[in-house]
Protein backbone atom coordinates (compact mmCIF):
# COMPACT_ATOMS: atom_id res chain seq x y z
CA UNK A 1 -12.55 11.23 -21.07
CA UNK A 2 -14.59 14.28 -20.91
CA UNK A 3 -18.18 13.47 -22.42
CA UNK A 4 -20.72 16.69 -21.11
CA UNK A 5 -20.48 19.55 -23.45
CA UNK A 6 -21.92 22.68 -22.87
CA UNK A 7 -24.29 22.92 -25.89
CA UNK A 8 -25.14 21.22 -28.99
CA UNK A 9 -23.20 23.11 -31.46
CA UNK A 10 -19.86 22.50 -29.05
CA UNK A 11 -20.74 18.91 -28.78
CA UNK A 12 -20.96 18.41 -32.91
CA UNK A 13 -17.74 20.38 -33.07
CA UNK A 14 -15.90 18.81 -35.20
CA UNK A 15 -18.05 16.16 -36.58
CA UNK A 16 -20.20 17.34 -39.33
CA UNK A 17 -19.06 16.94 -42.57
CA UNK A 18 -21.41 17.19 -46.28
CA UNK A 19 -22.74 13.92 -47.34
CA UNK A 20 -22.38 12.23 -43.88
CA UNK A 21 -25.05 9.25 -42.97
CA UNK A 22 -26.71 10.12 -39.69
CA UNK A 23 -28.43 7.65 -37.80
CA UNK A 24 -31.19 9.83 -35.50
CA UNK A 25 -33.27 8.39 -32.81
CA UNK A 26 -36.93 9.15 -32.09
CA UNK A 27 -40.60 7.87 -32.96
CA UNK A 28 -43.46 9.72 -34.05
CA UNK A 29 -42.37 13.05 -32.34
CA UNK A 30 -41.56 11.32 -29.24
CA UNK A 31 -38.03 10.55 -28.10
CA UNK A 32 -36.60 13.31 -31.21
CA UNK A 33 -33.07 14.67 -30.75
CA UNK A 34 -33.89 18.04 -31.01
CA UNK A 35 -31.63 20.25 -30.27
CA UNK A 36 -28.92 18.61 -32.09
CA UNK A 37 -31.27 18.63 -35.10
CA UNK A 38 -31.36 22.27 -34.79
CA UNK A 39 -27.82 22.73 -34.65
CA UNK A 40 -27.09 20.41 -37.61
CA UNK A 41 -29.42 23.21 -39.26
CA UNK A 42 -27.19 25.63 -37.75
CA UNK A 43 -24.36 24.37 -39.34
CA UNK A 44 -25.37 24.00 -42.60
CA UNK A 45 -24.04 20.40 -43.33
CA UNK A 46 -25.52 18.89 -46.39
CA UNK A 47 -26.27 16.09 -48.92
CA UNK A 48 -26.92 14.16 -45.67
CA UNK A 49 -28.82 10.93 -45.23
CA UNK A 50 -30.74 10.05 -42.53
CA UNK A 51 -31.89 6.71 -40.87
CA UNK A 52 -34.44 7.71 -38.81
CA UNK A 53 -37.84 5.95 -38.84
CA UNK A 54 -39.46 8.96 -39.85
CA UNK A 55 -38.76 12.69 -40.22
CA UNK A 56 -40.75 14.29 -37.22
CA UNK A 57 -43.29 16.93 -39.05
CA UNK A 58 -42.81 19.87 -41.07
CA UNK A 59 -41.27 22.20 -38.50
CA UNK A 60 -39.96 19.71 -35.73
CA UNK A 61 -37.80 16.96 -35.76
CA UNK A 62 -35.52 16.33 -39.30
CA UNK A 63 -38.20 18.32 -40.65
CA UNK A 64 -36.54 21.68 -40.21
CA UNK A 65 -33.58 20.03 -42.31
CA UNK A 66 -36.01 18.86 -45.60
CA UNK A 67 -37.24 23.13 -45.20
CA UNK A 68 -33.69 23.95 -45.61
CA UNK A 69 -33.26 21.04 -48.41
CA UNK A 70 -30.05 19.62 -46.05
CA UNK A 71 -31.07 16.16 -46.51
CA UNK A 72 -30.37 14.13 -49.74
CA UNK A 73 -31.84 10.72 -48.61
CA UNK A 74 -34.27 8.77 -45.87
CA UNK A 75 -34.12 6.01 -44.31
CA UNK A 76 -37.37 5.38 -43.36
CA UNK A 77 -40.52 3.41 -42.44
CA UNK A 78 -43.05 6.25 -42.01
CA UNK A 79 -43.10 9.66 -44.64
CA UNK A 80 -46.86 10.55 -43.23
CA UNK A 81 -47.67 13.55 -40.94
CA UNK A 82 -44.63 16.00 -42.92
CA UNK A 83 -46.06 17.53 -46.01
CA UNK A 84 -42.92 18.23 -47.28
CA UNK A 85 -41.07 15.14 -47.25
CA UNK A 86 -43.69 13.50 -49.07
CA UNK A 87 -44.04 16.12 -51.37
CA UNK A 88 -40.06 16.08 -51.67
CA UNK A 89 -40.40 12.33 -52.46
CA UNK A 90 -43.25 12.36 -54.66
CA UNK A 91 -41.83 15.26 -57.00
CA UNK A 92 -38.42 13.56 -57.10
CA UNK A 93 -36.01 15.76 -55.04
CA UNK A 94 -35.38 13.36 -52.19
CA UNK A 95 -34.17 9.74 -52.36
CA UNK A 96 -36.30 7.40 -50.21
CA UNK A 97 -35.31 4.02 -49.10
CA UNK A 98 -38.09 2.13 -47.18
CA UNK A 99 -37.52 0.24 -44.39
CA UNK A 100 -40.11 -2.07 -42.50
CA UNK A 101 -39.66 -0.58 -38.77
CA UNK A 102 -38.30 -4.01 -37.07
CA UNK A 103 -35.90 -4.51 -40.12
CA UNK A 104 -34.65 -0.85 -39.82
CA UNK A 105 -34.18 -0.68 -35.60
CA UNK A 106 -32.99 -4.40 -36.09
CA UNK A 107 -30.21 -3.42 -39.17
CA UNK A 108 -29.35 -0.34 -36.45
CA UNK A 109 -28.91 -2.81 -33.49
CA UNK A 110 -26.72 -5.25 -36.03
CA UNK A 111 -24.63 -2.42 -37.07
CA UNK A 112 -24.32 -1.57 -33.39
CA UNK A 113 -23.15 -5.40 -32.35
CA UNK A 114 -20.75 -5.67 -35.22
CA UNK A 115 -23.46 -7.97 -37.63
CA UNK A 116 -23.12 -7.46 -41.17
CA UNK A 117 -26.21 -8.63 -42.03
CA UNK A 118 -29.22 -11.15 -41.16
CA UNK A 119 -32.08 -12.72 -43.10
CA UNK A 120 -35.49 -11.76 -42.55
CA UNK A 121 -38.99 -12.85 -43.67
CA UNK A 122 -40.56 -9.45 -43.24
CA UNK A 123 -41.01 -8.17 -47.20
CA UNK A 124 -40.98 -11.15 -48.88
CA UNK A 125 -42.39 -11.06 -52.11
CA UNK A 126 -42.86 -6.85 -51.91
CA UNK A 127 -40.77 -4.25 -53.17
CA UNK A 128 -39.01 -4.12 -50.07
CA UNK A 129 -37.10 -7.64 -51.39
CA UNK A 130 -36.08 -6.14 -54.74
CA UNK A 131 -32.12 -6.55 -55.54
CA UNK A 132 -31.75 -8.54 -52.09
CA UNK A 133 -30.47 -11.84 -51.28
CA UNK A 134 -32.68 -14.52 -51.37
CA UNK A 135 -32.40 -17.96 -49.41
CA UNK A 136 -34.40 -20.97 -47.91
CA UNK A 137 -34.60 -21.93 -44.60
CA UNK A 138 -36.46 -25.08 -43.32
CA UNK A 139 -38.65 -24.31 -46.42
CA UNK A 140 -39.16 -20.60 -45.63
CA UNK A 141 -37.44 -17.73 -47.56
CA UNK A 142 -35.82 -14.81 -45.91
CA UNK A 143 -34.17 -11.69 -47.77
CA UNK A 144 -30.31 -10.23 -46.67
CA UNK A 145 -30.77 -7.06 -44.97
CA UNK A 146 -27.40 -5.62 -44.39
CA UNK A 147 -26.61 -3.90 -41.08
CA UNK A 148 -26.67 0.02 -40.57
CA UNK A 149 -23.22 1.87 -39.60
CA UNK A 150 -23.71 5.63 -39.47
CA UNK A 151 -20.97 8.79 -38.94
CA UNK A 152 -22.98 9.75 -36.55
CA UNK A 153 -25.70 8.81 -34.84
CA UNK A 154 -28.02 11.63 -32.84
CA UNK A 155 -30.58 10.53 -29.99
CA UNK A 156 -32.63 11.63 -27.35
CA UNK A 157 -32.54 10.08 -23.39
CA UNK A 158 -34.74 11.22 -20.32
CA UNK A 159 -31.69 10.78 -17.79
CA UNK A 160 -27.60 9.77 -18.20
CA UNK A 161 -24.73 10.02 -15.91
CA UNK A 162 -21.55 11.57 -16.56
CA UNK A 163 -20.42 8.49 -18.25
CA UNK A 164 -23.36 8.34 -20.23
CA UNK A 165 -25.05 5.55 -19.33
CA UNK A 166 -28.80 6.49 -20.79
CA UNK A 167 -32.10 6.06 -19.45
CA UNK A 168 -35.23 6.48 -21.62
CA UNK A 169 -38.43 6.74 -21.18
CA UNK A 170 -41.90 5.27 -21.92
CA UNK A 171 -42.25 5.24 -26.41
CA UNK A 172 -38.82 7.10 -26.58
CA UNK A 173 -37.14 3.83 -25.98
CA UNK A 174 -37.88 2.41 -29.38
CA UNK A 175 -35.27 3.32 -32.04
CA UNK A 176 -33.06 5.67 -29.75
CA UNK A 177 -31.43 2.72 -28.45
CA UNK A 178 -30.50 1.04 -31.74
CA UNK A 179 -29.52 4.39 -33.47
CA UNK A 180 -26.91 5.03 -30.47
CA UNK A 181 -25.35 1.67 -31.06
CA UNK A 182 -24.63 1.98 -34.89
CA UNK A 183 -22.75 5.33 -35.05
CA UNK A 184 -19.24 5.77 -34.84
CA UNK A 185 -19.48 8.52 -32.88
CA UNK A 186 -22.77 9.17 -30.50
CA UNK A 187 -23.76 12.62 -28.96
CA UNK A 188 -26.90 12.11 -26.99
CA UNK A 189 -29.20 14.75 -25.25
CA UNK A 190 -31.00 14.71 -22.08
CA UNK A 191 -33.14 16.14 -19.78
CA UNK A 192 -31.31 15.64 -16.48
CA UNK A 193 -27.28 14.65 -16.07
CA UNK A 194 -26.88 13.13 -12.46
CA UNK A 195 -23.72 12.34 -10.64
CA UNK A 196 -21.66 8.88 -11.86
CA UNK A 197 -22.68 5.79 -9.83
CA UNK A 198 -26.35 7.56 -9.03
CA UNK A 199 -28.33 5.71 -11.82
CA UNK A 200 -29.42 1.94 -10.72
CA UNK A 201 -27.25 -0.75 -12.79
CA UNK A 202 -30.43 -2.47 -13.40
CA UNK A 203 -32.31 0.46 -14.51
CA UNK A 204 -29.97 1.43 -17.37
CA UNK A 205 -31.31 1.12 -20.95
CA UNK A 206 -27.75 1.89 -22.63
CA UNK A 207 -24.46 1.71 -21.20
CA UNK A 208 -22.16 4.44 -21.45
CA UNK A 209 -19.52 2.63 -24.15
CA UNK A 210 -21.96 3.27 -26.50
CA UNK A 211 -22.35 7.31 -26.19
CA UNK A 212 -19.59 9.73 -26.49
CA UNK A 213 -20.48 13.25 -26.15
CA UNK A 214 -23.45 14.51 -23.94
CA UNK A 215 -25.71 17.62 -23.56
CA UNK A 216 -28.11 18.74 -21.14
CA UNK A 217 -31.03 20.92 -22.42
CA UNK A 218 -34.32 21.74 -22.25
CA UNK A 219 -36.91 20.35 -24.55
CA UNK A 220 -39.92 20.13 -26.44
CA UNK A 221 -43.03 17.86 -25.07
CA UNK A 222 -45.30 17.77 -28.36
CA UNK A 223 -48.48 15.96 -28.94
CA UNK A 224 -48.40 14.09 -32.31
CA UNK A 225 -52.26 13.75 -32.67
CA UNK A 226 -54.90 14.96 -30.41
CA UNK A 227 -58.45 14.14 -30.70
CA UNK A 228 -61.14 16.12 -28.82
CA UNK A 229 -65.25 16.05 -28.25
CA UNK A 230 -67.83 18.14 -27.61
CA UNK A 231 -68.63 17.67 -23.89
């Protein structure tokens, strides 16, 4: 089964359709899929929603998508450091689910596995527990969370083989691995596609079963925050 595709736009070929839920990988700006971001933009496809714990900034990451108004709704835990999805948010013209980040990689990773849903005591008695499931165990209560299955889901990996078993690295390894599992179909970029049977078995952060189209590509390294001194 051929899984390398020459580009981004030839590897989403096919795929996109308007009002599709895209699960996208990344933290902060670190570990962001790019250029398949880019070519979503590209496309055109709309009225999408996103899980994704945030949305990158104003002109990087799912950013470039709220510019072009392509995004209906976010699944999020973080709206700070992009102007305009919070100002999209505040005024009304995007819908805005919040997500505590270890409920949202853990209802990615449960949607990945196959989980419908799991209790959880993180948001208990906060907004985030409005509407859900409440029960009692051994005199503690937990709220349903229901797991996350997305069309598609978009990430970001340092290495892969022609398989595409994934290796990430360093802070990139935080939701890209959970937003891989819960798509039905995965297209992941990398850095660097070596030969099948090169990687280390032990060294792989996500097998290959999981992805199912792969690009090679040059990319971004962006500083979210830098702070400087006088010498």
């Amino acid at each position: 089964m051929k899984k390398v595709y020459g580009s981004a736009a030839e590897a989403l070929d096919g795929v996109l359709f308007d009002g599709m839920f895209i699960a996208a990988g990344g933290f902060g700006l670190c570990g962001i899929p790019e250029l398949l971001l880019a070519a979503i933009k590209d496309a055109g496809t709309k009225d999408l929603t996103f899980a994704s714990n945030n949305a990158g900034v104003d002109d990087f990451g799912i950013g470039i998508l709220l510019q072009t108004r392509q995004v209906k709704k976010m699944i999020s835990s973080y709206v700070g450091e992009n102007a305009e999805f919070m100002r999209q948010y505040l005024s009304g013209e995007l819908e805005l689910e919040f997500n505590p980040q270890g409920t949202l990689a853990e209802r990615m990773r449960a949607g990945g596995c196959g989980i419908p849903g799991f209790y959880t005591k993180t948001g208990v008695g906060t907004v985030i527990a409005e509407g859900k499931d409440h029960r009692d165990f051994n005199g503690e209560t937990y709220i349903l969370e229901e797991g996350i299955v997305a069309d598609l889901s978009i990430v970001k990996a340092w290495k892969a083989d022609a398989t595409g078993n994934l290796i990430f690295r360093k802070t990139a390894r935080n939701f890209n691995p959970p937003a891989a599992m819960c798509g039905k179909v995965c297209i992941a970029e990398v850095e660097e596609i070596v030969p099948t049977g090169s990687l280390d078995p032990d060294g792989i952060h996500l097998p290959g079963i999981y992805v199912h189209r792969l690009i090679q590509g040059e990319h971004e390294k962006r500083i979210e925050q830098r702070t400087t001194r006088a010498a």
